[in-house]
N, C-alpha and C. Protein backbone atom coordinates (compact mmCIF):
# COMPACT_ATOMS: atom_id res chain seq x y z
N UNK A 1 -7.34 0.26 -75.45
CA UNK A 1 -7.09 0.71 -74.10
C UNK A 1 -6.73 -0.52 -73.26
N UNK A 2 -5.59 -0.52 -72.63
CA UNK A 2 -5.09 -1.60 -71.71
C UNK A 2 -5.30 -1.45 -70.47
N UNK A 3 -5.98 -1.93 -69.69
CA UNK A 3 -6.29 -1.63 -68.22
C UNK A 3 -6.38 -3.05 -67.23
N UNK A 4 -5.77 -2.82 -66.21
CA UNK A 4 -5.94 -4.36 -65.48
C UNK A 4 -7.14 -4.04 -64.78
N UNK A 5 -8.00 -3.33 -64.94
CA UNK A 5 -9.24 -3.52 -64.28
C UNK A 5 -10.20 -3.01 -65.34
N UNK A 6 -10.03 -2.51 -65.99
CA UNK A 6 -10.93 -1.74 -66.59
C UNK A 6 -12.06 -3.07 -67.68
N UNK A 7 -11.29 -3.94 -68.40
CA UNK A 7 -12.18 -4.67 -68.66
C UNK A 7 -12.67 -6.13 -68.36
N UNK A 8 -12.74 -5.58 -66.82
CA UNK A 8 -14.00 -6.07 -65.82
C UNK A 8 -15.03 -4.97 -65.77
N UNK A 9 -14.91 -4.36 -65.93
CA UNK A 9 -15.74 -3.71 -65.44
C UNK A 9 -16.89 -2.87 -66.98
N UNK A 10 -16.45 -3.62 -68.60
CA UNK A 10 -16.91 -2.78 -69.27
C UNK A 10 -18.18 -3.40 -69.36
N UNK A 11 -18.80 -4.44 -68.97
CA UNK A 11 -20.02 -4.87 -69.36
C UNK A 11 -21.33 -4.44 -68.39
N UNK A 12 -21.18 -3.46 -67.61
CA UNK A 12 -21.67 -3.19 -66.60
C UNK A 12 -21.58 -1.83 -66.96
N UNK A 13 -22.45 -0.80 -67.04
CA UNK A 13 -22.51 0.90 -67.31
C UNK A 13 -21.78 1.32 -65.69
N UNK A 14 -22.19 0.96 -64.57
CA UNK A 14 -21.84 1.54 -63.49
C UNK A 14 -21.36 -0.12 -62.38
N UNK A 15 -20.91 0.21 -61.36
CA UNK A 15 -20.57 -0.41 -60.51
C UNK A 15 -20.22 0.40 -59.14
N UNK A 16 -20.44 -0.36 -58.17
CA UNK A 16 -21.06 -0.39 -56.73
C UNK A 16 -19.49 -0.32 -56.06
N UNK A 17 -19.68 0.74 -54.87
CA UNK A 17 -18.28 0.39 -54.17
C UNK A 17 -17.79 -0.54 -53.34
N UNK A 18 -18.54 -1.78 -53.38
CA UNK A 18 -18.30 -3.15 -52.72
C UNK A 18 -18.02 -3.63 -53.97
N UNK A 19 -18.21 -3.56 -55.07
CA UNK A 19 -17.33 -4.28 -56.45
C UNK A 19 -16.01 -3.70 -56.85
N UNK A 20 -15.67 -2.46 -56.35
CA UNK A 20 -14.86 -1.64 -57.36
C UNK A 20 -13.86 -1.82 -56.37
N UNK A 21 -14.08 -2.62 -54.48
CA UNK A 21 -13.49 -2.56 -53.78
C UNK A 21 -12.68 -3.50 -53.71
N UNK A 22 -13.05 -4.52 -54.44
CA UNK A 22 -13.38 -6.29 -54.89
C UNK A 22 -12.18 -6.07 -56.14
N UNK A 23 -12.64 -5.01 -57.30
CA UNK A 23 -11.82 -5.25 -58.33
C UNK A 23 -10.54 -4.57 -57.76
N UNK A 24 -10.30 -3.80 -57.40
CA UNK A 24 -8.98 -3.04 -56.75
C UNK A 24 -8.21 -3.55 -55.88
N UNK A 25 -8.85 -4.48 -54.95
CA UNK A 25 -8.43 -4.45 -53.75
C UNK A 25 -8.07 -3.93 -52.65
N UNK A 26 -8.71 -2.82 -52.79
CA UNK A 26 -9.17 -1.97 -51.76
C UNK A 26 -10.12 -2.00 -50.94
N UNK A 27 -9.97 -1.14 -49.57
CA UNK A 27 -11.48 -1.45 -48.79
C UNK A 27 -12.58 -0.26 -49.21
N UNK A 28 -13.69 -0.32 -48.76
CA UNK A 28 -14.57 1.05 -49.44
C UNK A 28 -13.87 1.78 -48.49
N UNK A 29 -13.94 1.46 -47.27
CA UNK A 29 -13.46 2.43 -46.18
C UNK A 29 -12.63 3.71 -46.78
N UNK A 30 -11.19 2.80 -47.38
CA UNK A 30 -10.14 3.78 -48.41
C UNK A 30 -10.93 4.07 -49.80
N UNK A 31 -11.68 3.70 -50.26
CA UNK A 31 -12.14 4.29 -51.59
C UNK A 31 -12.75 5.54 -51.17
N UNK A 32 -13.90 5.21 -49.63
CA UNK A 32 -14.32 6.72 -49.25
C UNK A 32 -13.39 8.17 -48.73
N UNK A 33 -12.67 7.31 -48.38
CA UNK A 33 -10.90 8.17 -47.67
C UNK A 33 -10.86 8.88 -49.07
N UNK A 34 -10.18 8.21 -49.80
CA UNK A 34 -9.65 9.00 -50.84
C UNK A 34 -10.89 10.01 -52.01
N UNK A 35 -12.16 9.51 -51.16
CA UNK A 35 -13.09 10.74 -52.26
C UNK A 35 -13.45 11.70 -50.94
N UNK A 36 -12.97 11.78 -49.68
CA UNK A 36 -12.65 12.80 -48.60
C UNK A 36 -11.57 13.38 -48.97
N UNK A 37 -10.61 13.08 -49.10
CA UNK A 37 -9.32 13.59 -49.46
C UNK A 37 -9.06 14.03 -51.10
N UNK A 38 -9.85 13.90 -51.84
CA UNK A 38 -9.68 15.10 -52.91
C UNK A 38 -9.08 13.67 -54.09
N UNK A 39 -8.89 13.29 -53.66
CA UNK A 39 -8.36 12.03 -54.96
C UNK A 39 -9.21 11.55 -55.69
N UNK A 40 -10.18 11.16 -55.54
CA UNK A 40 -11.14 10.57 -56.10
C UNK A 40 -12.33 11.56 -56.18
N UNK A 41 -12.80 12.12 -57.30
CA UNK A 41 -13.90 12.52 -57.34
C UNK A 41 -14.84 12.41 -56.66
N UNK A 42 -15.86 13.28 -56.28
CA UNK A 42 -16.93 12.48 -55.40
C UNK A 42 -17.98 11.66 -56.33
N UNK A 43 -18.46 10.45 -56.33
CA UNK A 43 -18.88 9.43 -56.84
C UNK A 43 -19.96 9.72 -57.45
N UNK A 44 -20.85 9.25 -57.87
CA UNK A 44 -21.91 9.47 -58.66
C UNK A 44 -23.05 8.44 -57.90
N UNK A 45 -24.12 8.80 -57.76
CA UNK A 45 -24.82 8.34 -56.73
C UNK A 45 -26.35 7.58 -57.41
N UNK A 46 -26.85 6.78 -56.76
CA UNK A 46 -27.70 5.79 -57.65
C UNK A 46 -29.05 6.67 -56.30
N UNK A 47 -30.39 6.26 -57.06
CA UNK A 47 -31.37 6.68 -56.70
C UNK A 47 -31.55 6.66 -54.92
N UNK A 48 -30.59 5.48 -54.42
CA UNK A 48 -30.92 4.60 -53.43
C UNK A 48 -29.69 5.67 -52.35
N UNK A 49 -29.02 6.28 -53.33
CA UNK A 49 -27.66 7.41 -52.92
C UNK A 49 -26.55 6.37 -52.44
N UNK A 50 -26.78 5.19 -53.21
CA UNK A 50 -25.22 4.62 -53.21
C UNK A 50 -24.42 5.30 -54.05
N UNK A 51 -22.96 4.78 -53.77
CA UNK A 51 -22.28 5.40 -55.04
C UNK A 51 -21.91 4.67 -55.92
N UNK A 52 -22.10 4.97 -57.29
CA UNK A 52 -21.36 4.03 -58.84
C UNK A 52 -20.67 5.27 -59.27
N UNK A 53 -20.12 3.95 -59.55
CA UNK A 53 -18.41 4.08 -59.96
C UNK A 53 -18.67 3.54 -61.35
N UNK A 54 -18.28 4.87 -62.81
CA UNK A 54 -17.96 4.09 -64.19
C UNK A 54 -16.86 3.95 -64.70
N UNK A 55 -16.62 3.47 -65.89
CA UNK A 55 -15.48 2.75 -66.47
C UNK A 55 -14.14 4.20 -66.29
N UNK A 56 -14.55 5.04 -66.47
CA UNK A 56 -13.70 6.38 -66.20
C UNK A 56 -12.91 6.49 -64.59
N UNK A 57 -13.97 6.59 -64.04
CA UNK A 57 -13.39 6.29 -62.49
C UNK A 57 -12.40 5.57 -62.05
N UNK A 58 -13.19 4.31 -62.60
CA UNK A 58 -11.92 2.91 -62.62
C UNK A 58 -10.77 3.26 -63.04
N UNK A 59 -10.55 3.76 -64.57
CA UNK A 59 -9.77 4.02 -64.89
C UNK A 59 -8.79 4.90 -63.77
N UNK A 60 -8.97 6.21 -63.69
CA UNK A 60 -7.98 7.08 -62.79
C UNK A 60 -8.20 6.51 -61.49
N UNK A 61 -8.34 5.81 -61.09
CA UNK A 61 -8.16 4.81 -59.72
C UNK A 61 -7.14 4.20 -59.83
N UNK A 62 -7.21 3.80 -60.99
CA UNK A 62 -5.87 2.45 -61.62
C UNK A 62 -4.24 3.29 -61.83
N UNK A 63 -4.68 4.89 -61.99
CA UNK A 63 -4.04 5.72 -62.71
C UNK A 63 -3.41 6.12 -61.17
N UNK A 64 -4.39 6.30 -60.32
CA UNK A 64 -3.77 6.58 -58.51
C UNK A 64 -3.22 5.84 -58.05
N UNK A 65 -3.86 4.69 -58.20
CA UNK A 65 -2.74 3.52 -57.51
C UNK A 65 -1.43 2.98 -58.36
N UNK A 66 -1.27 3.38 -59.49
CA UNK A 66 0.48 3.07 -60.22
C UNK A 66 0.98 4.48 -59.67
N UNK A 67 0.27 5.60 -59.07
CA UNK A 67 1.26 6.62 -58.63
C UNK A 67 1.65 6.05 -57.52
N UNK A 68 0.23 6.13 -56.70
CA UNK A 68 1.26 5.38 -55.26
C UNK A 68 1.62 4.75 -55.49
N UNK A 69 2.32 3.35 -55.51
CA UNK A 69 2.88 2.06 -55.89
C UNK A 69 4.34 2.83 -56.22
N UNK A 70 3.96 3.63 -56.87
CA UNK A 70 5.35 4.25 -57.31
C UNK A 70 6.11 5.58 -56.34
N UNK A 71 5.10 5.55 -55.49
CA UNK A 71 6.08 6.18 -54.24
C UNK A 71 5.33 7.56 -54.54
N UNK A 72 4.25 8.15 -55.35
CA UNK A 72 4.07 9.88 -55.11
C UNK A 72 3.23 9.90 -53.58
N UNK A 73 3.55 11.04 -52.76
CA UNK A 73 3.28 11.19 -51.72
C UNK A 73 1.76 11.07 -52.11
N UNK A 74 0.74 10.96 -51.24
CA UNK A 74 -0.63 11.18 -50.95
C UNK A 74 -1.31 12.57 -51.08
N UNK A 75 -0.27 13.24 -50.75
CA UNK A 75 -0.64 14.92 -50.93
C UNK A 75 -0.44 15.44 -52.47
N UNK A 76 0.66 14.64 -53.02
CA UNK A 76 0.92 14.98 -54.50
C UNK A 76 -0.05 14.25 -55.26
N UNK A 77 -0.76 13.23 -54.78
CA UNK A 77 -1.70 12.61 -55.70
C UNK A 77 -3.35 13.58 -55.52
N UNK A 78 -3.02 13.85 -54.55
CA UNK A 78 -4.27 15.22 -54.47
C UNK A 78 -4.30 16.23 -55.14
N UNK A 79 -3.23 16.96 -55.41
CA UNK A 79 -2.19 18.05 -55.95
C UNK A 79 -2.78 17.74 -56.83
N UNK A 80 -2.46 16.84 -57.74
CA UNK A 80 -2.27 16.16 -59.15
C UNK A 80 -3.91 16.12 -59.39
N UNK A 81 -4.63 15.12 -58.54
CA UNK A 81 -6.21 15.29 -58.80
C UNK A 81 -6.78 16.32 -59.17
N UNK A 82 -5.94 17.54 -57.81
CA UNK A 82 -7.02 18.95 -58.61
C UNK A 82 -6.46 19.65 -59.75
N UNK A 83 -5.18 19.53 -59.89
CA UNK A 83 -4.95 19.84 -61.75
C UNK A 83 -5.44 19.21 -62.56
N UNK A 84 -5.98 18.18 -62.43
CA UNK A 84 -6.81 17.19 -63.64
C UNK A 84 -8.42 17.53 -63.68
N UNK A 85 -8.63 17.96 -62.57
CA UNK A 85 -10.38 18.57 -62.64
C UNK A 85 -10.17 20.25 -63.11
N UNK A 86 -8.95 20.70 -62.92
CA UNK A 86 -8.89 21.69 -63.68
C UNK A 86 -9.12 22.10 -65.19
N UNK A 87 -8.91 20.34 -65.37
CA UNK A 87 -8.46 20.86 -67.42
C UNK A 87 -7.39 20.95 -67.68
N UNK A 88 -7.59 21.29 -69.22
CA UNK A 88 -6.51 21.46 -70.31
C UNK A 88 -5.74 22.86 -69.60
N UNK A 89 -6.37 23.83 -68.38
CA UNK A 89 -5.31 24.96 -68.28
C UNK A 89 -4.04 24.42 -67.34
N UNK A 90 -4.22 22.88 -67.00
CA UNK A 90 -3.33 22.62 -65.90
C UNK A 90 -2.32 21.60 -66.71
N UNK A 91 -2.56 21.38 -67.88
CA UNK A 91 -1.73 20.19 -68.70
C UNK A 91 0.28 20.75 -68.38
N UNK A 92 0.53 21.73 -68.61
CA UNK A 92 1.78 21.60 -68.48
C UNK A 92 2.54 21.80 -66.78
N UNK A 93 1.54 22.04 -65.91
CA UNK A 93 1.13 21.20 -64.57
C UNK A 93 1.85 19.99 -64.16
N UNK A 94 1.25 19.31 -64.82
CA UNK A 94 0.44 18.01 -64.48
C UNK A 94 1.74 17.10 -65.39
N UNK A 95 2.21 17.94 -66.31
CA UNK A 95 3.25 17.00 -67.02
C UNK A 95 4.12 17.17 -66.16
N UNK A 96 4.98 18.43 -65.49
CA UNK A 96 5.82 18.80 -65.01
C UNK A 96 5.81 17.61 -63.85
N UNK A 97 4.71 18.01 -62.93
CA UNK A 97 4.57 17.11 -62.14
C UNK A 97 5.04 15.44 -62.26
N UNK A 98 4.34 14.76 -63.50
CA UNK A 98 4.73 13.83 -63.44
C UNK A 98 6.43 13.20 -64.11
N UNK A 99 6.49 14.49 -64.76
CA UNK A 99 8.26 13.92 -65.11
C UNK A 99 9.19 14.37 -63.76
N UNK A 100 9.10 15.15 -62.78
CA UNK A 100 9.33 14.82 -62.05
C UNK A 100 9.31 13.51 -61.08
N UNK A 101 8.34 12.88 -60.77
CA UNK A 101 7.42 11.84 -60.27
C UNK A 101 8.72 10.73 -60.65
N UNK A 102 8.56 10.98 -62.30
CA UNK A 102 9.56 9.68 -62.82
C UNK A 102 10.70 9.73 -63.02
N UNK A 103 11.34 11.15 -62.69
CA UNK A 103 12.78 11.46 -62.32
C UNK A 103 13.06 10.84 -61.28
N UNK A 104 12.36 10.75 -60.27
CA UNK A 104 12.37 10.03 -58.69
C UNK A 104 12.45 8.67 -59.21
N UNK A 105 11.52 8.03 -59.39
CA UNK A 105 11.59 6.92 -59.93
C UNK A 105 12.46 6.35 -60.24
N UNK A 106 13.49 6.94 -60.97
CA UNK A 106 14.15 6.32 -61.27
C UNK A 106 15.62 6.20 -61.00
N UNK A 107 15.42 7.02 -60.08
CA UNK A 107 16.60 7.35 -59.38
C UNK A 107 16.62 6.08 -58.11
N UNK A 108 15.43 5.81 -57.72
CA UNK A 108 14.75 5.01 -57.08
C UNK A 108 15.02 3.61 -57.57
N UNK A 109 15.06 3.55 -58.54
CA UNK A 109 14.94 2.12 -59.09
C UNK A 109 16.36 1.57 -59.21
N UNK A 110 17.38 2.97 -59.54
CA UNK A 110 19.00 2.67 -59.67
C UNK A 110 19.39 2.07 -58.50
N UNK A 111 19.35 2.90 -57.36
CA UNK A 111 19.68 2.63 -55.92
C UNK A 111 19.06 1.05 -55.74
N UNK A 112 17.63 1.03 -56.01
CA UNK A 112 17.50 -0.78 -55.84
C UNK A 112 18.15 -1.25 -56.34
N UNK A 113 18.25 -1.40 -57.70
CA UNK A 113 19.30 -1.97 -58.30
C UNK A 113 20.74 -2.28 -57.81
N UNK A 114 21.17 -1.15 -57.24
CA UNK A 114 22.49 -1.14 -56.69
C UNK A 114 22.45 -2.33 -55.52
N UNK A 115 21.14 -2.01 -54.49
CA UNK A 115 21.19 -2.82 -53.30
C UNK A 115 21.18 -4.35 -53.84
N UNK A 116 19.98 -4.65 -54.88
CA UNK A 116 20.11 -5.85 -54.91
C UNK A 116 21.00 -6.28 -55.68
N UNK A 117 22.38 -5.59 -56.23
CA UNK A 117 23.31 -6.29 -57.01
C UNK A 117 24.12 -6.75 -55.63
N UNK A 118 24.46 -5.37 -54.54
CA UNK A 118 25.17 -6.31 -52.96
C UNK A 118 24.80 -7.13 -52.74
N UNK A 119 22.70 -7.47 -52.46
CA UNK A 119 22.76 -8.26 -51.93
C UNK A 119 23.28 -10.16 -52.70
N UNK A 120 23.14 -9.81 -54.05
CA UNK A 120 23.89 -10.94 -54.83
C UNK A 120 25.04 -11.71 -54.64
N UNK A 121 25.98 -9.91 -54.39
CA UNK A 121 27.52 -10.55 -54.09
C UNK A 121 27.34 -10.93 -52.79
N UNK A 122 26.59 -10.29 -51.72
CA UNK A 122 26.65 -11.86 -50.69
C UNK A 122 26.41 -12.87 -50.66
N UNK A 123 25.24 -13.04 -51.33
CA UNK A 123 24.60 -14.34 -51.79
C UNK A 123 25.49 -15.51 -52.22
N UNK A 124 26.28 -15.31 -53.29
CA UNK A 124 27.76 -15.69 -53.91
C UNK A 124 28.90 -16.02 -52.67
N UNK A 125 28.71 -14.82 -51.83
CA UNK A 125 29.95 -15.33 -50.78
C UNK A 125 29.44 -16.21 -50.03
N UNK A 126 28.46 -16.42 -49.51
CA UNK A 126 27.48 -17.43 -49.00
C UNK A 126 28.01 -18.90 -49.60
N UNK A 127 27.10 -18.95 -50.83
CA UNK A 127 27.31 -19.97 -51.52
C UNK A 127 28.60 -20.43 -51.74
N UNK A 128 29.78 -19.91 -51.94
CA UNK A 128 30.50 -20.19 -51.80
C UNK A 128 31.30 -21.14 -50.51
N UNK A 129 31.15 -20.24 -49.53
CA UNK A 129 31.56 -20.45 -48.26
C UNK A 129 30.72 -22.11 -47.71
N UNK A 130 29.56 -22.72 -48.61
CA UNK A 130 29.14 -23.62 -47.90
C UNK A 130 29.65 -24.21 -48.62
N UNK A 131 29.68 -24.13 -50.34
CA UNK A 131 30.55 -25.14 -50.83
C UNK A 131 31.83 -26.01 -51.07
N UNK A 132 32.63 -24.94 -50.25
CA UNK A 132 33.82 -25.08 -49.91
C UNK A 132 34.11 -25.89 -48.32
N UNK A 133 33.14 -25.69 -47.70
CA UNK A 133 33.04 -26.22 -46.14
C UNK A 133 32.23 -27.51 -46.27
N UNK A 134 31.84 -27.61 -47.55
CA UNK A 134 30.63 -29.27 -47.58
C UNK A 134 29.92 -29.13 -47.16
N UNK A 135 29.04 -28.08 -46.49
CA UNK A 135 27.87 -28.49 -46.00
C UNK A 135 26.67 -27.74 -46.69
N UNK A 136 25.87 -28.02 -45.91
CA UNK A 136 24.14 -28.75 -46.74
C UNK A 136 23.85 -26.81 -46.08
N UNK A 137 22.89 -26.66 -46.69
CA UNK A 137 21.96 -25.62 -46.41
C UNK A 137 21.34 -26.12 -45.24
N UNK A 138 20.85 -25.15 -44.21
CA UNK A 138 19.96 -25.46 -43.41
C UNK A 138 18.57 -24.82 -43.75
N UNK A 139 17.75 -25.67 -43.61
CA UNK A 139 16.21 -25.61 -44.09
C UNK A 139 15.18 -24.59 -42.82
């Protein structure tokens, strides 16, 4: 299992939402947001009624934030949450959902592509234009 957080967090059975806020980079503030808002499970609570967070959690945290990052609305990552607490009856759901997700994506990624190939060929006319005029870059 490959996880950029996950093994931090395997030597420890549970972890605290001032660590998990630490490993994410998130504030608890938003870790509590998003277990108000249906994204995050509601936490699992220590005698003291803090909340720990286990290696599972982490995991689909890691799994929420490459959606956002990747542009799914906030409402679709909710969407998506409650087909996954659904189960196996929501799997062709939840696929649909996400090949859509990465249909966007990548439609998304062409258009960058496109922009940053313009912004190249200016770059080029730039460079050009100083090398031909002799002069120095300004700093």
């Amino acid at each position: 299992m490959h996880s950029k957080f996950y093994d931090q967090t395997v030597t420890k059975q549970f972890i605290s939402i001032g660590e998990l806020a630490v490993l994410t980079g998130l504030s608890a503030y938003t870790l509590r947001f998003y277990e108000k808002a249906g994204v995050l499970q509601a936490a699992k609570r220590a005698d003291n009624g803090h909340r720990r967070y286990d290696s599972q959690d982490v995991l689909w945290l890691e799994f929420v934030l490459r959606l956002k990052q990747t542009g799914m609305p906030l409402a679709d990552i909710r969407e998506y949450a409650q087909l996954r607490a659904d189960g196996e009856m929501s799997l062709q759901q939840r696929l649909t959902m996400l090949e859509l997700h990465r249909q966007r994506l990548a439609t998304t990624m062409s258009e960058l592509a496109a922009n940053a190939s313009a912004l190249d060929k200016k770059i080029q006319v730039y460079q050009e234009m100083i090398r031909k005029s002799g002069k120095k870059k300004k700093v």
